[in-house]
C-alpha atoms as a PDB file:
ATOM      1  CA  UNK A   1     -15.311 216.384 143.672  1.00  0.00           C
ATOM      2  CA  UNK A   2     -12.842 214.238 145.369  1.00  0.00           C
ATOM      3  CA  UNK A   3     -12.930 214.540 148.911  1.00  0.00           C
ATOM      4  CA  UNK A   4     -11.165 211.482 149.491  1.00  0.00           C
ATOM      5  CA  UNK A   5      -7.845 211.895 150.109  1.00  0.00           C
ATOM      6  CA  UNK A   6      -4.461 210.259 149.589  1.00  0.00           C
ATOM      7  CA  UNK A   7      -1.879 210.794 151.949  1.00  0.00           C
ATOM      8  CA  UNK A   8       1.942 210.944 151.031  1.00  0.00           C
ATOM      9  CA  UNK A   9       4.155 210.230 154.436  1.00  0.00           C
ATOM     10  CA  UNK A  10       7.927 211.673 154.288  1.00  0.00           C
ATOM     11  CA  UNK A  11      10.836 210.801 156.473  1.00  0.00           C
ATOM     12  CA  UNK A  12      11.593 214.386 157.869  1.00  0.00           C
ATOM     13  CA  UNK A  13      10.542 218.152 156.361  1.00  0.00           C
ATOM     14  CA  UNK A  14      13.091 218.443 154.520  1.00  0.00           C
ATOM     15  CA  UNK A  15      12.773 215.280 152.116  1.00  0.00           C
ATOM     16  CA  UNK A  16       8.809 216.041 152.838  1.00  0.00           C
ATOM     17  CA  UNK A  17       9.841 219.470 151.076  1.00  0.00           C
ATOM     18  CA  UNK A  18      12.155 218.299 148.062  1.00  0.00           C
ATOM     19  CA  UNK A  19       9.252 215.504 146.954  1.00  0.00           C
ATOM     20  CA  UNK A  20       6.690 217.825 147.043  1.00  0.00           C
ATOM     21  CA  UNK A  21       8.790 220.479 144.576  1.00  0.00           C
ATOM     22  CA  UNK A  22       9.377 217.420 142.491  1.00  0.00           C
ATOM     23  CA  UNK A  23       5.792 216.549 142.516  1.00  0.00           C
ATOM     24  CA  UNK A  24       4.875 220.070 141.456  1.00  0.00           C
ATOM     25  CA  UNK A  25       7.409 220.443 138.765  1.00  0.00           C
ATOM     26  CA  UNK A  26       5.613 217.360 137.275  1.00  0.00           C
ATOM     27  CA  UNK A  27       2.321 218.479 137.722  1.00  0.00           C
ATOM     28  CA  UNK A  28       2.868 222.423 136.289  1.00  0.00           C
ATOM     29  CA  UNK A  29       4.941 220.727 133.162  1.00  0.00           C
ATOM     30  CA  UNK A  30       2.096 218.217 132.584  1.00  0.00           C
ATOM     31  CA  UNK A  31      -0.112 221.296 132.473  1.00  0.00           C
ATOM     32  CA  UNK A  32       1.934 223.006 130.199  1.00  0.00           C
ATOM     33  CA  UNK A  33       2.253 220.198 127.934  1.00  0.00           C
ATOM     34  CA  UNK A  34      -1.567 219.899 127.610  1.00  0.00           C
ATOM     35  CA  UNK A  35      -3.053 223.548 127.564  1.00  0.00           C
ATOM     36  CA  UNK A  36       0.181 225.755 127.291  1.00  0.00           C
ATOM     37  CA  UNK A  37       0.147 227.345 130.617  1.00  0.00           C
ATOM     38  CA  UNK A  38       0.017 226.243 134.609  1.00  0.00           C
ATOM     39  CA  UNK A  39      -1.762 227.810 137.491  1.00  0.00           C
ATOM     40  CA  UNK A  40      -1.095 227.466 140.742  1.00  0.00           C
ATOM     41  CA  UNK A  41      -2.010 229.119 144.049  1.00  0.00           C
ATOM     42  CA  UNK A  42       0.946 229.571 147.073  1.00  0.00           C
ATOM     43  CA  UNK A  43       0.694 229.179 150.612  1.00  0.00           C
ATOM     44  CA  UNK A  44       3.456 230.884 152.909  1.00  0.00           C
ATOM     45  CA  UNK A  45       4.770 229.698 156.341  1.00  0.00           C
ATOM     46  CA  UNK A  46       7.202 227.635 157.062  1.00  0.00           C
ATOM     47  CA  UNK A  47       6.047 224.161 154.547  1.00  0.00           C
ATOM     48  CA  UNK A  48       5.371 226.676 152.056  1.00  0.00           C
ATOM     49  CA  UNK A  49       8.437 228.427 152.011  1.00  0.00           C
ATOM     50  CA  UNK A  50      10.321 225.159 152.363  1.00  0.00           C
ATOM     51  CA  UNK A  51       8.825 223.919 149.057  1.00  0.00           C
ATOM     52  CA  UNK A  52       9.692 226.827 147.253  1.00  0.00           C
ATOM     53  CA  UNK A  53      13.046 226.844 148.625  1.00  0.00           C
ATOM     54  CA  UNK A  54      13.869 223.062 147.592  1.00  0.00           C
ATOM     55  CA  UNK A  55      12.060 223.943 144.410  1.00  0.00           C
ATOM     56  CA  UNK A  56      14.539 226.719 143.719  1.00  0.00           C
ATOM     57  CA  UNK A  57      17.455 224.437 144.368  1.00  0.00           C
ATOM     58  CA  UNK A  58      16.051 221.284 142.248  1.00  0.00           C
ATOM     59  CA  UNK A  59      18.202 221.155 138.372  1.00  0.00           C
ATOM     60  CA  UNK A  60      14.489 220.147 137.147  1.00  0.00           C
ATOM     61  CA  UNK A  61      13.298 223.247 138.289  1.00  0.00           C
ATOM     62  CA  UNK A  62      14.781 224.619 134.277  1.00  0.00           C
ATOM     63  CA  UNK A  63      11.829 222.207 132.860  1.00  0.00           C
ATOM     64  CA  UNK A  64       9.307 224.754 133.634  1.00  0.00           C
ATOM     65  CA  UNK A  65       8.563 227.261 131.484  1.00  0.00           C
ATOM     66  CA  UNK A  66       8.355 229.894 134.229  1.00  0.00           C
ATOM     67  CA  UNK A  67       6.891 232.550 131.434  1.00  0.00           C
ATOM     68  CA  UNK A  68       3.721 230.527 130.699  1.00  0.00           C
ATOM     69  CA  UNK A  69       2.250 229.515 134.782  1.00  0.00           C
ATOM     70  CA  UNK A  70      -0.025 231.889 136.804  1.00  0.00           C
ATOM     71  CA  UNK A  71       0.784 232.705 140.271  1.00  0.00           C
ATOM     72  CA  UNK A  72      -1.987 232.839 143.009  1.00  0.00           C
ATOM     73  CA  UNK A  73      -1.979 233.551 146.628  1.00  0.00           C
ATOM     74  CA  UNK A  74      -4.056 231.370 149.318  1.00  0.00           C
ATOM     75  CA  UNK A  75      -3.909 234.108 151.917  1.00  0.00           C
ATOM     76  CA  UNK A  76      -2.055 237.152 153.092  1.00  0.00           C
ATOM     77  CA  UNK A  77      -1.333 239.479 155.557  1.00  0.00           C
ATOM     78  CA  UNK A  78      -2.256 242.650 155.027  1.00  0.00           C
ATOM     79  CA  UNK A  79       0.707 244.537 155.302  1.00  0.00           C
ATOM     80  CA  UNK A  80       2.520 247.006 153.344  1.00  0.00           C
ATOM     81  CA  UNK A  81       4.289 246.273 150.504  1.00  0.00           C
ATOM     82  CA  UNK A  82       7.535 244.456 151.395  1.00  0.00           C
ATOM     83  CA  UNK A  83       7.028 243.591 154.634  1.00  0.00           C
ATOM     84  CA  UNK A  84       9.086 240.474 155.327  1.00  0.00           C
ATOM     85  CA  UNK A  85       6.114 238.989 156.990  1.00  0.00           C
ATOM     86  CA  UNK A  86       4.239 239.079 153.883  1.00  0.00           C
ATOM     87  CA  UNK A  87       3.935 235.793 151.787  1.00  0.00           C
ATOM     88  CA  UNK A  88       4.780 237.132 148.705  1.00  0.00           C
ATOM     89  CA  UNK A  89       7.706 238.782 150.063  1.00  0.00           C
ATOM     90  CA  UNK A  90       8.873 235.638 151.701  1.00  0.00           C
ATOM     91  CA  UNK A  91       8.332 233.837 148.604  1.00  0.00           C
ATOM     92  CA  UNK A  92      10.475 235.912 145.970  1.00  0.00           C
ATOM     93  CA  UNK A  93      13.452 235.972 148.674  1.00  0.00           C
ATOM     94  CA  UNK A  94      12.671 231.458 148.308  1.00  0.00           C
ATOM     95  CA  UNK A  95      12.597 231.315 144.551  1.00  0.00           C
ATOM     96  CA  UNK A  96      10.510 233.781 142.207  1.00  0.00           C
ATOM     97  CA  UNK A  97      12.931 236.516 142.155  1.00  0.00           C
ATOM     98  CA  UNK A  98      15.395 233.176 141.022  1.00  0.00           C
ATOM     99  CA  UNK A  99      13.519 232.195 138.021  1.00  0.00           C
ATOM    100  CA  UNK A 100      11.846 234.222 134.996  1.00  0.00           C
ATOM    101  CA  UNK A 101       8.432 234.968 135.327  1.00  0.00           C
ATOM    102  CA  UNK A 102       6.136 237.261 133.427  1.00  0.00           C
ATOM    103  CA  UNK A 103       5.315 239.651 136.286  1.00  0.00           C
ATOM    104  CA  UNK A 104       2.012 240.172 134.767  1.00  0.00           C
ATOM    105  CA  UNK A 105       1.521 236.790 135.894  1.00  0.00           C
ATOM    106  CA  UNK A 106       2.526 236.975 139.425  1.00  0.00           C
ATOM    107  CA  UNK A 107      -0.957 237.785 140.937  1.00  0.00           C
ATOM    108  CA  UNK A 108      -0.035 238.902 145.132  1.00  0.00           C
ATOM    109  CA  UNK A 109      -2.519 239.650 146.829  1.00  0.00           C
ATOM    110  CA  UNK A 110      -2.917 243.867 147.925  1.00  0.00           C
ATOM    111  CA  UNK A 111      -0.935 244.824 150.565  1.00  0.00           C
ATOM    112  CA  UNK A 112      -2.163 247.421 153.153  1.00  0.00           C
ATOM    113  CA  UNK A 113      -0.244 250.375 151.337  1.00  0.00           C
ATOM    114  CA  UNK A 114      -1.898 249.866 148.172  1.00  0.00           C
ATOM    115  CA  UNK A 115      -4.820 251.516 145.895  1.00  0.00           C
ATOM    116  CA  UNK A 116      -7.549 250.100 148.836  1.00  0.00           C
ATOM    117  CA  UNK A 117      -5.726 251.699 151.410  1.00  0.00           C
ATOM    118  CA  UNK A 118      -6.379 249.714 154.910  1.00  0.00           C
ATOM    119  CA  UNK A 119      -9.509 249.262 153.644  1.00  0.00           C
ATOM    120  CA  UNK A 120      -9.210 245.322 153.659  1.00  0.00           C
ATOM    121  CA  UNK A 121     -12.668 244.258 152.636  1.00  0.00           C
ATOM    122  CA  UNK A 122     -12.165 246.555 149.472  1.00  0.00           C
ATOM    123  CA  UNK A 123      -9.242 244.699 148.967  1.00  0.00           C
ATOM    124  CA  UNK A 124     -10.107 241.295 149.085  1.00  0.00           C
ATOM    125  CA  UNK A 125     -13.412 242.133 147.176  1.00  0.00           C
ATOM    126  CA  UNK A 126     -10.443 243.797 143.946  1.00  0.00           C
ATOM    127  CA  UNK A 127      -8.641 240.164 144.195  1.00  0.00           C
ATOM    128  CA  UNK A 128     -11.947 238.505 143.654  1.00  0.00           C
ATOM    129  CA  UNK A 129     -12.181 240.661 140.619  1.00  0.00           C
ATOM    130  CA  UNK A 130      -8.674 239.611 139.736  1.00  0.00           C
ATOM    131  CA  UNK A 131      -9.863 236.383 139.823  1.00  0.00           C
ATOM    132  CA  UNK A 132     -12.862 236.575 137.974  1.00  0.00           C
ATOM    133  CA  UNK A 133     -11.298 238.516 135.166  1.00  0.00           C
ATOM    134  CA  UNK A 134      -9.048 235.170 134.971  1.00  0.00           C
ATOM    135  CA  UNK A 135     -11.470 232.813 134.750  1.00  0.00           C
ATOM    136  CA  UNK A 136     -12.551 231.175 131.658  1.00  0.00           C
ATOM    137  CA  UNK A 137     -16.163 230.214 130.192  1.00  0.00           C
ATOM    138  CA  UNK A 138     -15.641 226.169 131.981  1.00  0.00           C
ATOM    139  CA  UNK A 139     -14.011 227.415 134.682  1.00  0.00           C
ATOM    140  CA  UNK A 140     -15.987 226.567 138.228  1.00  0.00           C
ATOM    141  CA  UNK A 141     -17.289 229.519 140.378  1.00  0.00           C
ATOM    142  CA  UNK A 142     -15.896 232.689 139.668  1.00  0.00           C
ATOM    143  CA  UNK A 143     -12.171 231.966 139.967  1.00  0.00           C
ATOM    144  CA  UNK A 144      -9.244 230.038 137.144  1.00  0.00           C
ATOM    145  CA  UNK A 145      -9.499 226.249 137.445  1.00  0.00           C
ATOM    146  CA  UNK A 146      -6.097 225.948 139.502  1.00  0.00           C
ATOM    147  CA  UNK A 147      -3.817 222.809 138.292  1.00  0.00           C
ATOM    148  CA  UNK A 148      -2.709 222.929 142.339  1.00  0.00           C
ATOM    149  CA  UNK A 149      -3.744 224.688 144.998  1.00  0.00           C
ATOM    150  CA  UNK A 150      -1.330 224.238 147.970  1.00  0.00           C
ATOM    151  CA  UNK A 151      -2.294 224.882 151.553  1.00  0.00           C
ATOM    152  CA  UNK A 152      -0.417 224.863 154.915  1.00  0.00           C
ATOM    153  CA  UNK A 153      -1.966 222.985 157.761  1.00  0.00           C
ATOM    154  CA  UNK A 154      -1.882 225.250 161.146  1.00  0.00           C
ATOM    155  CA  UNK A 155      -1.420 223.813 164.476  1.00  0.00           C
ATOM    156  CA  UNK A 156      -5.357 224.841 165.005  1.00  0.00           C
ATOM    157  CA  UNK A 157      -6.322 223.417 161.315  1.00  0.00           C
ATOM    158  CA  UNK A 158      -6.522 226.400 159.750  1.00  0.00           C
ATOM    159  CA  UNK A 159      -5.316 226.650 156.331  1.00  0.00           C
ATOM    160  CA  UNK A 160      -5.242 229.624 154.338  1.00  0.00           C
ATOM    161  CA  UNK A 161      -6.518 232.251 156.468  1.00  0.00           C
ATOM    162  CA  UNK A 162      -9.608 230.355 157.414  1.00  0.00           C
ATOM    163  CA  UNK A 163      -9.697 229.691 161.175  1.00  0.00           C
ATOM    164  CA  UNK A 164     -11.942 227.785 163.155  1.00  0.00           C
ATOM    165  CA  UNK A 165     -15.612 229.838 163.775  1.00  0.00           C
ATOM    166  CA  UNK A 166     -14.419 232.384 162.184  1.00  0.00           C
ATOM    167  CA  UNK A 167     -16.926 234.329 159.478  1.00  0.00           C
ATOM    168  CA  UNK A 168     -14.615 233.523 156.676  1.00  0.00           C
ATOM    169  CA  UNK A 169     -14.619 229.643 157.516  1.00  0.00           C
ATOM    170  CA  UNK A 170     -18.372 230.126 157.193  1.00  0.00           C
ATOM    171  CA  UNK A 171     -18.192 231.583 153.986  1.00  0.00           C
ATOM    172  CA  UNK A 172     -20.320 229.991 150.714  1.00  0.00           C
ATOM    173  CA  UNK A 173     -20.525 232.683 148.210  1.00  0.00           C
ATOM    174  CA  UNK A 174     -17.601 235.113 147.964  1.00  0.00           C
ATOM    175  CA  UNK A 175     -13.992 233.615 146.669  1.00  0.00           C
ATOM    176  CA  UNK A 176     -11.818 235.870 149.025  1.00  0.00           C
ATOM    177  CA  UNK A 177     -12.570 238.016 152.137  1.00  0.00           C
ATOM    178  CA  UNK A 178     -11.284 239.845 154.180  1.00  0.00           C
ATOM    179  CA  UNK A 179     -10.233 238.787 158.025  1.00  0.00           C
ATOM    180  CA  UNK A 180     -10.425 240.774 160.843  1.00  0.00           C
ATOM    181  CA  UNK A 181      -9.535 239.453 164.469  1.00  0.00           C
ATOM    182  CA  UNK A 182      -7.407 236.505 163.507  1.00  0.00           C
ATOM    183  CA  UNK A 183      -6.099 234.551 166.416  1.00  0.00           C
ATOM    184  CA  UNK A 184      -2.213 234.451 164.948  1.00  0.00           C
ATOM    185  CA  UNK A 185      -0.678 237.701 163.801  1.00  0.00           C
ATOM    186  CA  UNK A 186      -1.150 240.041 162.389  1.00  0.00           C
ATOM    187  CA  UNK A 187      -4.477 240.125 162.958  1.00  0.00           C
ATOM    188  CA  UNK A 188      -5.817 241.581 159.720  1.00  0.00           C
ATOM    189  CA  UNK A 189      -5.528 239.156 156.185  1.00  0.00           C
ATOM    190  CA  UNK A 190      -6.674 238.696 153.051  1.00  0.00           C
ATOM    191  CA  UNK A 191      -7.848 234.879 152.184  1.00  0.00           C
ATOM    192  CA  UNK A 192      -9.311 232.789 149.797  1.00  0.00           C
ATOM    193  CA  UNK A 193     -12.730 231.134 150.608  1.00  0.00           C
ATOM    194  CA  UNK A 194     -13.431 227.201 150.572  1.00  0.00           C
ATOM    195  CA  UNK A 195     -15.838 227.730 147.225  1.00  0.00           C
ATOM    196  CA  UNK A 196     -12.483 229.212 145.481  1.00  0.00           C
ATOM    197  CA  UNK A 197     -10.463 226.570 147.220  1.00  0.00           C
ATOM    198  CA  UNK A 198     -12.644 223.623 146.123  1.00  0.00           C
ATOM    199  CA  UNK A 199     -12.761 225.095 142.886  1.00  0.00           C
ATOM    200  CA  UNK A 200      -8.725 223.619 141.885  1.00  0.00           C
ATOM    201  CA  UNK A 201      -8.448 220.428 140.308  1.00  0.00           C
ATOM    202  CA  UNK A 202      -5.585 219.626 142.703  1.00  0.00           C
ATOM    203  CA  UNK A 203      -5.451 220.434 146.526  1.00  0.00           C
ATOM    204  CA  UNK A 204      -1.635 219.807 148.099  1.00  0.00           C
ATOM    205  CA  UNK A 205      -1.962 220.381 151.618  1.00  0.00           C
ATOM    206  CA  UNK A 206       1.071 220.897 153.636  1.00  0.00           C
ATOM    207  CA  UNK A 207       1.873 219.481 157.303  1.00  0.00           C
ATOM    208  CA  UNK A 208       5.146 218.808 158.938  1.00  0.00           C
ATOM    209  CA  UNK A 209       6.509 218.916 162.676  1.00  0.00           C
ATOM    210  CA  UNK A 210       5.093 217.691 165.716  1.00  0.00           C
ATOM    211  CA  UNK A 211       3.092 220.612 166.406  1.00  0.00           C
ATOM    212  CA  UNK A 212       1.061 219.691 163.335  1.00  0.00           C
ATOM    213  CA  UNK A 213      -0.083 215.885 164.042  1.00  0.00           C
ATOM    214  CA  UNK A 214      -2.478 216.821 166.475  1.00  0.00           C
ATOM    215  CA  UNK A 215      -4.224 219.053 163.645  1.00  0.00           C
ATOM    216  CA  UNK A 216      -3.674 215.983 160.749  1.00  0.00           C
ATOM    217  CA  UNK A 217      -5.145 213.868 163.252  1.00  0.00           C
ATOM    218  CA  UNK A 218      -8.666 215.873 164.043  1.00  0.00           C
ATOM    219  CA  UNK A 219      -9.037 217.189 159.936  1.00  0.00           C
ATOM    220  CA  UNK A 220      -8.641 213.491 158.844  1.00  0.00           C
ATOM    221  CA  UNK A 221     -11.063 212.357 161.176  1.00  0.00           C
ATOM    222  CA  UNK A 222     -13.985 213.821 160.072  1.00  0.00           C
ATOM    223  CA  UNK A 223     -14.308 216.577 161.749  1.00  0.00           C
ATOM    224  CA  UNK A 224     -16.632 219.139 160.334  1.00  0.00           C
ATOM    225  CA  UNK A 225     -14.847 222.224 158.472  1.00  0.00           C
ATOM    226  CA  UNK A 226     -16.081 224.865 160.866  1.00  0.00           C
ATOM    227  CA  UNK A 227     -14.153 223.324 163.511  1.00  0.00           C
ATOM    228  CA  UNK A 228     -11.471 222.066 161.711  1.00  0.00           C
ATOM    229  CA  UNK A 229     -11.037 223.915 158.290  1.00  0.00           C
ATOM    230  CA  UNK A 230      -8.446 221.692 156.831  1.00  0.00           C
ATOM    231  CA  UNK A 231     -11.416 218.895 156.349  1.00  0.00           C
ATOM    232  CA  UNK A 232     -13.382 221.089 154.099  1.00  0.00           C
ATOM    233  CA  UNK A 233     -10.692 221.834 152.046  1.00  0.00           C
ATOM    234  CA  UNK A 234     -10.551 219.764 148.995  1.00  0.00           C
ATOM    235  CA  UNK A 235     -10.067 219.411 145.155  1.00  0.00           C
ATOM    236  CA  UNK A 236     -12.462 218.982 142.058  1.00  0.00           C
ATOM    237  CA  UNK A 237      -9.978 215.882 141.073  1.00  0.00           C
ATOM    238  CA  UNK A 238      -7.446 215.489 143.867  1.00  0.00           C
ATOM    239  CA  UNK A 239      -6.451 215.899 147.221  1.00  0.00           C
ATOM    240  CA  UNK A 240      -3.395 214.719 148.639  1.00  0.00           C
ATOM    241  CA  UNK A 241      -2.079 215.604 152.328  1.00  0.00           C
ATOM    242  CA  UNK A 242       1.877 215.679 151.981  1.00  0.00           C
ATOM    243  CA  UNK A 243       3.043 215.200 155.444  1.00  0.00           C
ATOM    244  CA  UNK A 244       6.515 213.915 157.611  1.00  0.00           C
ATOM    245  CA  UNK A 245       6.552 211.365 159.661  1.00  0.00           C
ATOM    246  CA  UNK A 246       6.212 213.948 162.955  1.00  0.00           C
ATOM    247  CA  UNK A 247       3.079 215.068 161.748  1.00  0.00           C
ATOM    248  CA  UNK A 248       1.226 211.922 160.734  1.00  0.00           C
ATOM    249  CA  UNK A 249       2.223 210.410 163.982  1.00  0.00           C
ATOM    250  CA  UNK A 250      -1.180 210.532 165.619  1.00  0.00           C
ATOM    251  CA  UNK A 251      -2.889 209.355 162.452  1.00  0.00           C
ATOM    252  CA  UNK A 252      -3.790 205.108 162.791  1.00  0.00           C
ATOM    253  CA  UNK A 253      -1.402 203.538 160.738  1.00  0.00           C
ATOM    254  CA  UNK A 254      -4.004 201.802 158.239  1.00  0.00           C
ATOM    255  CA  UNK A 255      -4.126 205.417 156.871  1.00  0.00           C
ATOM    256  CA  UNK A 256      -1.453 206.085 154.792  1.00  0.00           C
ATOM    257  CA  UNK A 257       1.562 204.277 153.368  1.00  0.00           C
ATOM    258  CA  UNK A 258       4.923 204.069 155.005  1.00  0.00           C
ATOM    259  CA  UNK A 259       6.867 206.238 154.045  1.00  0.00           C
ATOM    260  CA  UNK A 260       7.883 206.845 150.503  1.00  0.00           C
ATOM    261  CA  UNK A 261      11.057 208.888 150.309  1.00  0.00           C
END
């Protein structure tokens, strides 16, 4: 596994935003190229939504064949169905409802209204079904071999909906659990697991704005993922930390590259 990572530094969010879509049109078109379909797991909030946003309004954006790539969900709330805080909900109004995928592809996570009622353990235990059902035979503990998993960095280094000390953070068998008593609202999510995360080839995590350099800082420090969750979250291949220049501005210099956009 490579849990070394490289670190892409951006002028501002927004450019921080349009290179990463680039970057993922690339990498989902390379996958398609070689095996005939992509996978790739979202992450909401405001990075997240930003990427999908300047992915929407990038002309490459027609060189992927939106029919053939699976769509995954990091975390959610659990919420009903089309609640505008929900990241799948937040992320058709950015781009999927824009482009034409095969909505037996598009893989959200169960909202609070569904078959599992508020029952969110249930829940999360039917996505790690989901999961499971799309893994293949070489595929690495229980879930699909994601081409790019992409993350948001919280102020607190959470990513996903792993905070620190929490029970999920702690988690080393299950792929995605339930969360009760999380410190930012609402309160009660769905997330994946570090095993599922470190199971993708490619781990993208997010972090722009001030409010996020003091979290960069601590998870690229070494900091042990209990603490700081955003250290233990890393790819089989990759893992690259796409940040703006706010964000890696407590990070020593001989870290990254200036910037490259």
């Amino acid at each position: 596994m490579s849990r070394a990572p490289q670190l892409v530094v951006h002028r501002d969010k927004e450019l921080m935003a349009q290179a990463a879509a680039a970057r993922l049109i690339t990498r989902v078109v390379d996958a398609q190229a070689s095996r005939g379909s992509a996978s790739v797991v979202l992450t909401g909030g405001r990075n997240g939504n930003g990427l999908l946003a300047a992915l929407a309004a990038a002309p490459a954006r027609d060189a992927v064949d939106w029919g053939r790539i699976d769509l995954w969900w990091g975390d959610e709330r659990f919420l009903p169905d089309g609640d505008p805080e929900r990241n799948v909900t937040q992320a058709r109004a950015a781009l999927l409802d824009a482009v034409p995928l095969d909505p037996e592809r598009v893989h959200a996570m169960p909202a609070s209204d569904g078959p599992h009622g508020t029952d969110v353990d249930t829940a999360a235990a039917a996505y790690a079904e989901e999961l499971a059902r799309a893994a293949g035979p070489t595929d690495h503990g229980g879930v699909p071999e994601f081409d790019v998993l992409m993350l948001g960095v919280g102020p607190d280094t959470h990513v996903a909906s792993l905070f620190p000390e929490l029970p999920a953070v702690r988690e080393t068998e299950r792929t995605v659990v339930g969360v009760h008593g999380a410190p930012k609202p609402p309160p009660t999510r769905v997330t994946l697991t570090l095993p599922a995360i470190r199971a993708a080839r490619e781990v993208w995590l997010l972090a722009a704005g001030e409010d996020k350099a003091e979290a960069a800082a601590i998870a690229l420090s070494g900091a042990g993922e209990i603490q700081a969750p955003a250290a233990g979250a890393y790819g089989r291949a990759r893992t690259l930390w796409l940040l703006d220049a706010a964000a890696a501005s407590q990070l020593p210099r001989s870290m990254y590259p200036p910037a490259s956009a």
